[in-house]
C-alpha atoms as a PDB file:
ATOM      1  CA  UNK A   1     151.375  88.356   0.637  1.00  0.00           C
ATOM      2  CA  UNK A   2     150.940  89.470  -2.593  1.00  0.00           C
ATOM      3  CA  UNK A   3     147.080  89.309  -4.294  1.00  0.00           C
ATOM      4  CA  UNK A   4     144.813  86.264  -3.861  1.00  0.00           C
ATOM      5  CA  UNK A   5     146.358  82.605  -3.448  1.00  0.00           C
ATOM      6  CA  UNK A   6     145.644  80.461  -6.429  1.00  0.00           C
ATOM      7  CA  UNK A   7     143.487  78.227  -4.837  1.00  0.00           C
ATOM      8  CA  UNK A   8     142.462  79.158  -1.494  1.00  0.00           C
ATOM      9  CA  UNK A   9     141.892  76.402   1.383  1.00  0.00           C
ATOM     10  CA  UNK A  10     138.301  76.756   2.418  1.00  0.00           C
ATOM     11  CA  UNK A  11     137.013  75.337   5.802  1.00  0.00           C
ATOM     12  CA  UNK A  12     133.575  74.828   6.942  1.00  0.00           C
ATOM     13  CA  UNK A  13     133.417  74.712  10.670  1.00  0.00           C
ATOM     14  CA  UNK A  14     130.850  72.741  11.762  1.00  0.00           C
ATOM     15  CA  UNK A  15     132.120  72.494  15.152  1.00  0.00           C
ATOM     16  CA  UNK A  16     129.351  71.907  17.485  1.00  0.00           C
ATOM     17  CA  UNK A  17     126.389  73.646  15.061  1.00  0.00           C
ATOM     18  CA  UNK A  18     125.388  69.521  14.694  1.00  0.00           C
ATOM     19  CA  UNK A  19     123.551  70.132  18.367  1.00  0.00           C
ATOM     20  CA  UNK A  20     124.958  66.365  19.043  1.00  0.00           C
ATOM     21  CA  UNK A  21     122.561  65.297  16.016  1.00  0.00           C
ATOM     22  CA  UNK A  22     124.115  62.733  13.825  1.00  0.00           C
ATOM     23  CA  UNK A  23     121.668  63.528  10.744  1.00  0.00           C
ATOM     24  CA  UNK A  24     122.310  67.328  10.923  1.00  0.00           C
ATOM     25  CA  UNK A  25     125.622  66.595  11.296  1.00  0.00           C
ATOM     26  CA  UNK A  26     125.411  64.987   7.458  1.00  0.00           C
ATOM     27  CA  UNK A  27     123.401  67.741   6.165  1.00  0.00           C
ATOM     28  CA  UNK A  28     126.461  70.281   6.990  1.00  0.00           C
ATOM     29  CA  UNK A  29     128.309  68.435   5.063  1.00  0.00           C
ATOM     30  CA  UNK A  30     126.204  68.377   2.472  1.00  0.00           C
ATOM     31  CA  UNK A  31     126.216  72.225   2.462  1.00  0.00           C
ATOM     32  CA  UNK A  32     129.800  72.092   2.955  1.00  0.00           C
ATOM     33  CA  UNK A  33     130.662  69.918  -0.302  1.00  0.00           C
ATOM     34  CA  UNK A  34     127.877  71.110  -2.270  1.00  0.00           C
ATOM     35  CA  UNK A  35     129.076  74.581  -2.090  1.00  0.00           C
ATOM     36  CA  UNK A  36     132.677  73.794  -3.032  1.00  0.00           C
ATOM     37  CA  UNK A  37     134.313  74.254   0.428  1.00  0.00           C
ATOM     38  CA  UNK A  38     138.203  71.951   0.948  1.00  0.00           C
ATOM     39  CA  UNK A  39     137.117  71.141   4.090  1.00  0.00           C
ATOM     40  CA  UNK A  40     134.658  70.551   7.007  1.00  0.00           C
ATOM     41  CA  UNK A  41     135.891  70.884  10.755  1.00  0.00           C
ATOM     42  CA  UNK A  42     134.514  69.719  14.099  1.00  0.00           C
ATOM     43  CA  UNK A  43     135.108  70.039  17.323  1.00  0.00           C
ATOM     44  CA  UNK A  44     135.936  67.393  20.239  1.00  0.00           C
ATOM     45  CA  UNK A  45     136.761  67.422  23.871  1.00  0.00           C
ATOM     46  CA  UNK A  46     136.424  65.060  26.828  1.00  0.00           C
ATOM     47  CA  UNK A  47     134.191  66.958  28.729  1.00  0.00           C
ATOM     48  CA  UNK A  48     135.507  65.480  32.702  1.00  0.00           C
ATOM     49  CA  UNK A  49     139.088  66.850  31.765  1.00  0.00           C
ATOM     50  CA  UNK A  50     138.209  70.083  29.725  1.00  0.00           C
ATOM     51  CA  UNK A  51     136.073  71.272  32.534  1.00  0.00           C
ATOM     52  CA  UNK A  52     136.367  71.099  36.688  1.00  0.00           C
ATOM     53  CA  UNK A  53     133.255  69.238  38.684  1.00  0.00           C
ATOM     54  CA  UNK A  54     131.645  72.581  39.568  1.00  0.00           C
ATOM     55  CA  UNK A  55     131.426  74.272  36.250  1.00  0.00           C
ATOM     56  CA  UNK A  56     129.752  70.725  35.239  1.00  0.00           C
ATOM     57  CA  UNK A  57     127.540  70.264  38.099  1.00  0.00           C
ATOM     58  CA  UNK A  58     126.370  74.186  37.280  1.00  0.00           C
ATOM     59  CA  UNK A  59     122.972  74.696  36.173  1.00  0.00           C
ATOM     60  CA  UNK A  60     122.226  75.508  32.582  1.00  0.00           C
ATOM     61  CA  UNK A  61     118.971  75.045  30.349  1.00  0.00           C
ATOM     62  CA  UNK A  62     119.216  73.044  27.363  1.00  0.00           C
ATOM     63  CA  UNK A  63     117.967  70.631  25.256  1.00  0.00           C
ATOM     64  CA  UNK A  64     119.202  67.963  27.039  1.00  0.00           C
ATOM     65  CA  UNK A  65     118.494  69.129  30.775  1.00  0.00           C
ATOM     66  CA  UNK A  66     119.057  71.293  33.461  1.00  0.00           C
ATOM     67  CA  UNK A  67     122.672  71.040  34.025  1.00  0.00           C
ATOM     68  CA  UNK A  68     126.090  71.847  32.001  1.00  0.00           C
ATOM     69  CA  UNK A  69     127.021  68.623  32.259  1.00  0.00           C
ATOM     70  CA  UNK A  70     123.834  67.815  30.685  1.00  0.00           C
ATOM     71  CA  UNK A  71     124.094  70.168  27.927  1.00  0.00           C
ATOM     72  CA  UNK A  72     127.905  69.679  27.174  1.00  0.00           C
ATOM     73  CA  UNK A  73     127.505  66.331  26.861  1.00  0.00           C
ATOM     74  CA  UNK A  74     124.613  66.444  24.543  1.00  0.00           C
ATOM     75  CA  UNK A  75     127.007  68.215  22.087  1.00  0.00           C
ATOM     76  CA  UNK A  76     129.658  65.624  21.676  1.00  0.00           C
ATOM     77  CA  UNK A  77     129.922  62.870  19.625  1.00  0.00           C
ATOM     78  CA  UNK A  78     131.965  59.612  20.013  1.00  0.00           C
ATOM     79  CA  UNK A  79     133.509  57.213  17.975  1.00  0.00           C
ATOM     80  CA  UNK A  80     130.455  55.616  15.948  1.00  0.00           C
ATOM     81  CA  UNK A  81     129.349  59.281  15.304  1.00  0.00           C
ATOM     82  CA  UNK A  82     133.055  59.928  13.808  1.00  0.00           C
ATOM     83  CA  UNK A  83     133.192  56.535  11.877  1.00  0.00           C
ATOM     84  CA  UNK A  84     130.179  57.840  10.540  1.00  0.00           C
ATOM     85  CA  UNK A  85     131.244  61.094   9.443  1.00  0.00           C
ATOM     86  CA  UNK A  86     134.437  59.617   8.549  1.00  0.00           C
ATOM     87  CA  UNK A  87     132.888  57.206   6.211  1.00  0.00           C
ATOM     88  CA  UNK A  88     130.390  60.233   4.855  1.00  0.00           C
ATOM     89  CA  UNK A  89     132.971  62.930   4.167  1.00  0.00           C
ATOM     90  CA  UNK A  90     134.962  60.280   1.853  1.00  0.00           C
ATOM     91  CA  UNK A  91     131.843  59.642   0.237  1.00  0.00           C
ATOM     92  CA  UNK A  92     131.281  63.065  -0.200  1.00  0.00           C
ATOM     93  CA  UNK A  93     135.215  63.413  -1.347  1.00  0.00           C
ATOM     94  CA  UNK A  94     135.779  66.526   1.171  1.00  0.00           C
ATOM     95  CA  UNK A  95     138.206  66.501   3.382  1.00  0.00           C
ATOM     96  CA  UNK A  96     137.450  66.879   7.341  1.00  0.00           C
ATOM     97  CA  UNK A  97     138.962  67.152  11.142  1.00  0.00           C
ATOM     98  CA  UNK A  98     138.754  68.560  14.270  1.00  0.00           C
ATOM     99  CA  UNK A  99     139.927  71.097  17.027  1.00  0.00           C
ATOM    100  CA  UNK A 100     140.894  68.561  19.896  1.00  0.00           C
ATOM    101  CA  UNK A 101     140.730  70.553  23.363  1.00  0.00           C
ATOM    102  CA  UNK A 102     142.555  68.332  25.100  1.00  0.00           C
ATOM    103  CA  UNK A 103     145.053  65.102  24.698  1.00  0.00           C
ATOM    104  CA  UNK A 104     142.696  62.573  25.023  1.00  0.00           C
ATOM    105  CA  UNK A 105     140.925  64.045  22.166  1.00  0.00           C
ATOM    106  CA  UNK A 106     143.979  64.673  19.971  1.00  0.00           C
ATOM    107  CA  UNK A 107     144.989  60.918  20.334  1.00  0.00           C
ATOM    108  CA  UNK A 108     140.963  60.160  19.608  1.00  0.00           C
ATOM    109  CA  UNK A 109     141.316  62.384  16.176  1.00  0.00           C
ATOM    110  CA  UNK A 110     144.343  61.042  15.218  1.00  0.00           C
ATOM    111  CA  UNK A 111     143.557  57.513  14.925  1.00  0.00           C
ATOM    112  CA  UNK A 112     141.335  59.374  11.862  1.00  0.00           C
ATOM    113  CA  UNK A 113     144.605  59.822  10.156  1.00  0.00           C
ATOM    114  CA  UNK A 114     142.914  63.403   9.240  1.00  0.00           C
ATOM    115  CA  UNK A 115     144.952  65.867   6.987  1.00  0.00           C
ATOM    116  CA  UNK A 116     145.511  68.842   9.581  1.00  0.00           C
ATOM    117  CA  UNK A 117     145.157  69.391  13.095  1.00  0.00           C
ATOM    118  CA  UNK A 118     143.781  72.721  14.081  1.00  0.00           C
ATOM    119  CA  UNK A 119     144.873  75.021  17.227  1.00  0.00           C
ATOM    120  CA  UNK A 120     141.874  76.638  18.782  1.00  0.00           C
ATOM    121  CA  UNK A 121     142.644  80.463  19.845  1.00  0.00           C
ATOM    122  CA  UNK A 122     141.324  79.438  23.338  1.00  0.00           C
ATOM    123  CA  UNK A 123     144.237  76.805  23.413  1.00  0.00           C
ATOM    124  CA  UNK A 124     146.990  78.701  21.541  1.00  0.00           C
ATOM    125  CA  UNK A 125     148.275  79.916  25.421  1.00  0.00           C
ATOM    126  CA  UNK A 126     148.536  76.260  26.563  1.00  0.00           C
ATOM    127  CA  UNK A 127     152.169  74.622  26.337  1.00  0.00           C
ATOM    128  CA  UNK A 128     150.815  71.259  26.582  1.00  0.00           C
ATOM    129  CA  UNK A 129     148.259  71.319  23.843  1.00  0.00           C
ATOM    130  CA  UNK A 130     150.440  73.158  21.583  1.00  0.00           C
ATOM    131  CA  UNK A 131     153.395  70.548  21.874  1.00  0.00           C
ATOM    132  CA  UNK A 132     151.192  67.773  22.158  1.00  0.00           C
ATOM    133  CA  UNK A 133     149.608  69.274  18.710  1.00  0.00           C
ATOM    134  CA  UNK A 134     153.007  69.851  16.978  1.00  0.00           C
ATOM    135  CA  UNK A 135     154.249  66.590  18.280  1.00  0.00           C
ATOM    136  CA  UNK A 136     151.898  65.152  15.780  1.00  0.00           C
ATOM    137  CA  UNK A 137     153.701  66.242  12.705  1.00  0.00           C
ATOM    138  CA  UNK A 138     150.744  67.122  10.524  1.00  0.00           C
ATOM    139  CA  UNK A 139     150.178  70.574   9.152  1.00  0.00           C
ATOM    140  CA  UNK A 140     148.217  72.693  11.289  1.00  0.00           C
ATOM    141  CA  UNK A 141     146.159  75.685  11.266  1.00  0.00           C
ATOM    142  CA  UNK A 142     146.862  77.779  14.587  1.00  0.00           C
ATOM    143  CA  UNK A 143     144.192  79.929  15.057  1.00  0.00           C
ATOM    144  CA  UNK A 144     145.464  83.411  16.665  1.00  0.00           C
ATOM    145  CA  UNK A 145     142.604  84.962  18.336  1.00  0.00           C
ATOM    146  CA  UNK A 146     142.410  85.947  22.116  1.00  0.00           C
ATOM    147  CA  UNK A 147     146.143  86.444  21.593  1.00  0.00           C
ATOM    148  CA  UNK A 148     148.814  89.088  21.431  1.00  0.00           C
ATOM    149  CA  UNK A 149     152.618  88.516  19.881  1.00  0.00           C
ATOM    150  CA  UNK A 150     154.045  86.726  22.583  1.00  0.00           C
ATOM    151  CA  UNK A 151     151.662  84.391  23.001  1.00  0.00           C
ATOM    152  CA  UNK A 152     151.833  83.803  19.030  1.00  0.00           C
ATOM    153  CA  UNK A 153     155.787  83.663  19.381  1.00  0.00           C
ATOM    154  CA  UNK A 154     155.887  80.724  21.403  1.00  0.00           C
ATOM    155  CA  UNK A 155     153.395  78.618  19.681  1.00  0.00           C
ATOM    156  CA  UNK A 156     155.456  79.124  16.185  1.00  0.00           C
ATOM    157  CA  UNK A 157     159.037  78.393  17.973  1.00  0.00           C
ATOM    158  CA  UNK A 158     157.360  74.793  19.488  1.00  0.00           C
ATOM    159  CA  UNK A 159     156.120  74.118  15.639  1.00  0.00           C
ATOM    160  CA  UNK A 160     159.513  74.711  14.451  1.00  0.00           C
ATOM    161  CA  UNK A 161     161.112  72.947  16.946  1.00  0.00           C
ATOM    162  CA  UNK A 162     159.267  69.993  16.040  1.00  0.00           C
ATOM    163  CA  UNK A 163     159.857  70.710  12.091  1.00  0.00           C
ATOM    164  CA  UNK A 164     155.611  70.710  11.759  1.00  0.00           C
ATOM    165  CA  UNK A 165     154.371  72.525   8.945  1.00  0.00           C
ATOM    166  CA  UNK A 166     151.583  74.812  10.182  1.00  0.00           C
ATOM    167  CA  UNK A 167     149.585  78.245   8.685  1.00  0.00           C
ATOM    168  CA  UNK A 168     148.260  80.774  10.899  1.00  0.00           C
ATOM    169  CA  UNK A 169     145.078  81.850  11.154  1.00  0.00           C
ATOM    170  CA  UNK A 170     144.435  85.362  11.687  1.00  0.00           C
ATOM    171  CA  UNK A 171     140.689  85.484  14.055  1.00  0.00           C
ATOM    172  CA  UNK A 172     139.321  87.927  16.267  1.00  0.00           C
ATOM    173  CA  UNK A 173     137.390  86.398  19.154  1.00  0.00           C
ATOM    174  CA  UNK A 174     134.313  87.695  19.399  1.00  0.00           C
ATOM    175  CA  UNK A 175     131.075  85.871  18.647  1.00  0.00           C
ATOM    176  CA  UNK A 176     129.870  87.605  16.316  1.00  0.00           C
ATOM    177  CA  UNK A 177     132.672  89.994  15.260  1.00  0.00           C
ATOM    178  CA  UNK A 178     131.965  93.494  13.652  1.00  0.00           C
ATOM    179  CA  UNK A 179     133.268  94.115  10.452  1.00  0.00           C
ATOM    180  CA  UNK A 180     135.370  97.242  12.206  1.00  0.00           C
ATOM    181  CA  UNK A 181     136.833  94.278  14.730  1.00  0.00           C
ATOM    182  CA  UNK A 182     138.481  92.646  11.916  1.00  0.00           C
ATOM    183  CA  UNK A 183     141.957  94.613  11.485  1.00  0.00           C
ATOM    184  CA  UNK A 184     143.171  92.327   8.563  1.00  0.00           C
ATOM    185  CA  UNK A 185     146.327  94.485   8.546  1.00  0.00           C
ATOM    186  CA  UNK A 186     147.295  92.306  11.417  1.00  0.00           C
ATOM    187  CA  UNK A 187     147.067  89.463   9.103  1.00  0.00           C
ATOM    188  CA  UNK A 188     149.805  91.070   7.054  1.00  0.00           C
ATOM    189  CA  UNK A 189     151.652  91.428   9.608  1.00  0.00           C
ATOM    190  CA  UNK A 190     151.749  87.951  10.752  1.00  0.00           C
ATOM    191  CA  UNK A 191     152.676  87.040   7.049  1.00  0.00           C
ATOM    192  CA  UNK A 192     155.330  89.783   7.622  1.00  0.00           C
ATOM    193  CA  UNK A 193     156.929  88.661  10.880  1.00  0.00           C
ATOM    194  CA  UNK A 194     157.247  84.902  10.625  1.00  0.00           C
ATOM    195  CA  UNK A 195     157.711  84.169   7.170  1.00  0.00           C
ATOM    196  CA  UNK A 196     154.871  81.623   6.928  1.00  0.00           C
ATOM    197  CA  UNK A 197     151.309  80.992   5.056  1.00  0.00           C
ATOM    198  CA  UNK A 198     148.899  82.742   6.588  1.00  0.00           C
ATOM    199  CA  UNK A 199     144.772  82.613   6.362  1.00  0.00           C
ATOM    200  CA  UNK A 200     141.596  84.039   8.195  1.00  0.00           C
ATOM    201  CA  UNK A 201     139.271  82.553  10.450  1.00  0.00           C
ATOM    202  CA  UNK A 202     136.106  84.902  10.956  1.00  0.00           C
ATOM    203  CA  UNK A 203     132.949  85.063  13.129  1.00  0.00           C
ATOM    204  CA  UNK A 204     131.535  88.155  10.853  1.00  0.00           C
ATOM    205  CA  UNK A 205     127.595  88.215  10.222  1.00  0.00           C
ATOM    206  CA  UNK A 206     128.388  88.571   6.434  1.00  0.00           C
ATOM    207  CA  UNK A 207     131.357  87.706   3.523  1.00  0.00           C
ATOM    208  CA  UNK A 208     133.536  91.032   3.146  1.00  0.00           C
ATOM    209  CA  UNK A 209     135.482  90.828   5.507  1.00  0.00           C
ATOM    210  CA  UNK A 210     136.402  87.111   4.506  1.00  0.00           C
ATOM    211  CA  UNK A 211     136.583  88.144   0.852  1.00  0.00           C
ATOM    212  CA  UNK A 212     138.869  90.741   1.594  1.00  0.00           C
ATOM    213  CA  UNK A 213     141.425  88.361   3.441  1.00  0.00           C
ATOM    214  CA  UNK A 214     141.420  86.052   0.309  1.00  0.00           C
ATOM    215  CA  UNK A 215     141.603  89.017  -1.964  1.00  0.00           C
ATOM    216  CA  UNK A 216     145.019  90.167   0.678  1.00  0.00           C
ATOM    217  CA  UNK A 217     146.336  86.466   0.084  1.00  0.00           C
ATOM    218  CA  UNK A 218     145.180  84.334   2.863  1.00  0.00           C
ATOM    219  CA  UNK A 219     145.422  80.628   1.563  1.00  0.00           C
ATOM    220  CA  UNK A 220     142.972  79.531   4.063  1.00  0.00           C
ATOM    221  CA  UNK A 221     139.365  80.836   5.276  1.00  0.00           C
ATOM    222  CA  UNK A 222     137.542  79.069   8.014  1.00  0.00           C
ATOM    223  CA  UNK A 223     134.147  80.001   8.514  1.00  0.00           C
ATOM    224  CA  UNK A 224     130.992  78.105  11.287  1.00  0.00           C
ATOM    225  CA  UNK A 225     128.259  76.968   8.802  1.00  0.00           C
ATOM    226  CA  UNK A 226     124.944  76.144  10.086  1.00  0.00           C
ATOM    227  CA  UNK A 227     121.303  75.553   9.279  1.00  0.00           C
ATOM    228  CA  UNK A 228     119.745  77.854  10.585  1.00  0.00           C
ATOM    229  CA  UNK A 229     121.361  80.843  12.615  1.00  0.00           C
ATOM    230  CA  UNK A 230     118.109  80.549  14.882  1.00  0.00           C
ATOM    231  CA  UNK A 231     119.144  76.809  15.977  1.00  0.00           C
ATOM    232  CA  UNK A 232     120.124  76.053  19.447  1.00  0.00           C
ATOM    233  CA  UNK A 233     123.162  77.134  20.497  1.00  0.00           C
ATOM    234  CA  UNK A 234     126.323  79.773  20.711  1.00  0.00           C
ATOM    235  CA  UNK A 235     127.830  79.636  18.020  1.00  0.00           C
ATOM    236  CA  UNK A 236     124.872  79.744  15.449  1.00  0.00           C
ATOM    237  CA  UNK A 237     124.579  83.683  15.118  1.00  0.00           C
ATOM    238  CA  UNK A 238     128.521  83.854  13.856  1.00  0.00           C
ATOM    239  CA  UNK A 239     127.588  81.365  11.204  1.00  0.00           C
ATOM    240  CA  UNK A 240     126.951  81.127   7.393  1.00  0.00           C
ATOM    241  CA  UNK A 241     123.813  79.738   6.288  1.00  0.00           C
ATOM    242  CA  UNK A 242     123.592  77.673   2.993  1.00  0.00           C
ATOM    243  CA  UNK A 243     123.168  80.540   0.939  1.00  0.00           C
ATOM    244  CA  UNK A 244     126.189  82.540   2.861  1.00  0.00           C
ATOM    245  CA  UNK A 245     128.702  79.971   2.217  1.00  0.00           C
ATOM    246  CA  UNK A 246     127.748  78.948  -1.617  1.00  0.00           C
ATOM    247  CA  UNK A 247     128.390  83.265  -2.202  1.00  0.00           C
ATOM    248  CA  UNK A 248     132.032  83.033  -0.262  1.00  0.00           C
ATOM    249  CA  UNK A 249     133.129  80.038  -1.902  1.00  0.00           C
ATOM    250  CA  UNK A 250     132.247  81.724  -5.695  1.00  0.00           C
ATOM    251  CA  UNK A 251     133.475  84.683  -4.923  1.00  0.00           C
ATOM    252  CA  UNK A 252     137.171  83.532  -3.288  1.00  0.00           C
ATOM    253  CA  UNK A 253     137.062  81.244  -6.621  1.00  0.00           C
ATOM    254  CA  UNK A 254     136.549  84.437  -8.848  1.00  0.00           C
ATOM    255  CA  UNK A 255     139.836  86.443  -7.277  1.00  0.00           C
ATOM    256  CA  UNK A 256     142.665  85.058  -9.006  1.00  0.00           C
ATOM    257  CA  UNK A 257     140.922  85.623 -12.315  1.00  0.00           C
ATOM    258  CA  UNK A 258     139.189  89.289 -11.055  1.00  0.00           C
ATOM    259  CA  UNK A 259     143.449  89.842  -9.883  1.00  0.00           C
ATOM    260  CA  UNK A 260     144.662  89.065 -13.541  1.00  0.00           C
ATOM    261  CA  UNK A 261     148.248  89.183 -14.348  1.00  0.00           C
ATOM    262  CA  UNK A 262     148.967  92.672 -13.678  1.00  0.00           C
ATOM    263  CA  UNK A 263     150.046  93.616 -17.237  1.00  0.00           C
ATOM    264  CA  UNK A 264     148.500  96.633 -18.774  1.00  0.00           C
ATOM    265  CA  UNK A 265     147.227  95.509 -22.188  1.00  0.00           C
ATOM    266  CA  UNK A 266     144.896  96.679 -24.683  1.00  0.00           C
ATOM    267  CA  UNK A 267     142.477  93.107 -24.973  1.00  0.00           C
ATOM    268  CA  UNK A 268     140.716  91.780 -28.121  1.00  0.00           C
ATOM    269  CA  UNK A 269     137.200  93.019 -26.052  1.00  0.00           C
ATOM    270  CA  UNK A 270     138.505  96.640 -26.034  1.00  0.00           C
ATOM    271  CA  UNK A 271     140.303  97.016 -29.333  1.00  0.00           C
ATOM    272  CA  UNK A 272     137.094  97.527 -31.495  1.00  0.00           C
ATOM    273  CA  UNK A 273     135.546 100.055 -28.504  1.00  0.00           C
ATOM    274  CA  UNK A 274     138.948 101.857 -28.707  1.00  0.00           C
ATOM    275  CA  UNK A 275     138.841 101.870 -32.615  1.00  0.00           C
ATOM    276  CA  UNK A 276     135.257 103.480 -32.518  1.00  0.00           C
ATOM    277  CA  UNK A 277     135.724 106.172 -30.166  1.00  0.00           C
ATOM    278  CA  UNK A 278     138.871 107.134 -31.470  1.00  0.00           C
ATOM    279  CA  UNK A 279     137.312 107.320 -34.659  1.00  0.00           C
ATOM    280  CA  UNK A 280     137.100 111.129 -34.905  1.00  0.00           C
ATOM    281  CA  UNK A 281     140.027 111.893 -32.011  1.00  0.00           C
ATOM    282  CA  UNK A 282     142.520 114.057 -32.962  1.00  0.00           C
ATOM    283  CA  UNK A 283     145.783 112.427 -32.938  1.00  0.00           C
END
């Protein structure tokens, strides 16, 4: 990694920030391609096989009842809510997809034909969702949190076994993370040990840890997007408000030109300040 990539990959997580609303849903987007972001991503799991009978049939407040079942289901959307954003995020020209949690859900998302498939942290441990994933063939973003080297060791051999392109995401798992949780030196060090793109996917409350990845080289930053960090649910506090995301994108725009080419030069701009204060210099 060597100074900021030329144009770096931008992802707006929605996720599940939507609360199961279809309009909210489009104004993320909004935020999303108004601010110049590549990318929006959301989340999708069938809720019977992601999670056993008693976790389901546990009680939990929520919008939508008394019950996790109740609530979990309130967050997903199916396949008119997905033709929808489908048919939005075209209009919008910005590209999306989503983190499938199980193989149901992967065969659901693919029949998008979406541009990348995405590796969750919590999944990157699971041999059949990282197979099933790189079985796929389409570039993916493997998401390294909650992880140490092994685990990240196996999920790169099954991509190159199956010859799928794929960039790792460097992420700390913690919701929100503390800037001194970051340890972006591990992110040169993934860069370092397999050889491959490498990007940053961050829960931080504000941008400098982010800018700082994009400044080391990551190609990609994903980042959860939201409202209103007060809305309903958990990941809303680890997210970038409108305002949040419209300073990242700018500023991870600015780097290649703040970077410059490296050559030391005297520029047009500085000739006639060097001329007048070396008017009376001794040579």
């Amino acid at each position: 990694m060597n100074g900021p990539a030329p144009h770096c990959y931008v992802i707006a997580e929605i996720g599940i920030n939507h609360n199961g609303d279809l309009d909210t849903a489009r104004r993320l987007i909004d935020v999303a391609a108004d601010s110049g972001c590549d990318a929006v991503k959301f989340q999708k799991r069938e809720i019977d096989i992601v999670y056993p009978p008693e976790v389901l049939d546990a009680p939990r407040e929520s919008p939508w009842g008394t019950t996790q079942r109740e609530q979990k289901e309130g967050l997903e959307f199916g396949r008119d809510e997905f033709d929808e954003i489908d048919g939005y995020c075209k209009q919008r020209g910005i590209d999306w997809f989503a983190s499938a949690w199980d193989t149901v859900s992967l065969a659901f998302v693919e029949t998008y034909d979406p541009p990348h498939h995405k590796v969750p942290s919590a999944l990157i441990t699971s041999e059949e969702m990282v197979d099933a994933i790189a079985a796929c063939g389409r570039h993916t973003f493997i998401s390294t949190g909650l992880s140490e080297w092994e685990d990240v060791d196996r999920a790169v051999e099954v991509f190159r076994r199956h010859g799928t392109p794929f960039t790792l995401m460097h992420c700390v798992g913690t919701y929100p993370m503390e800037d001194e949780e970051a340890n972006l030196g591990a992110m040169l060090r993934l860069a370092e040990r397999y050889g491959e793109p490498v990007g940053f996917s961050s829960h931080e409350k504000g941008l400098i840890c982010s800018v700082t990845a994009a400044a080391l080289g990551a190609v990609a930053l994903e980042r959860h997007i939201t409202l209103d960090r007060a809305m309903y649910g958990s990941d809303q506090a680890a997210s970038l408000e409108r305002r949040g995301i419209e300073l990242l994108v700018r500023d991870v725009r600015e780097l290649p030109t703040i970077m410059g080419d490296g050559e030391k030069r005297l520029t047009e701009r500085e000739r006639p300040v060097a001329e007048k204060l070396r008017a009376y210099v001794p040579r």
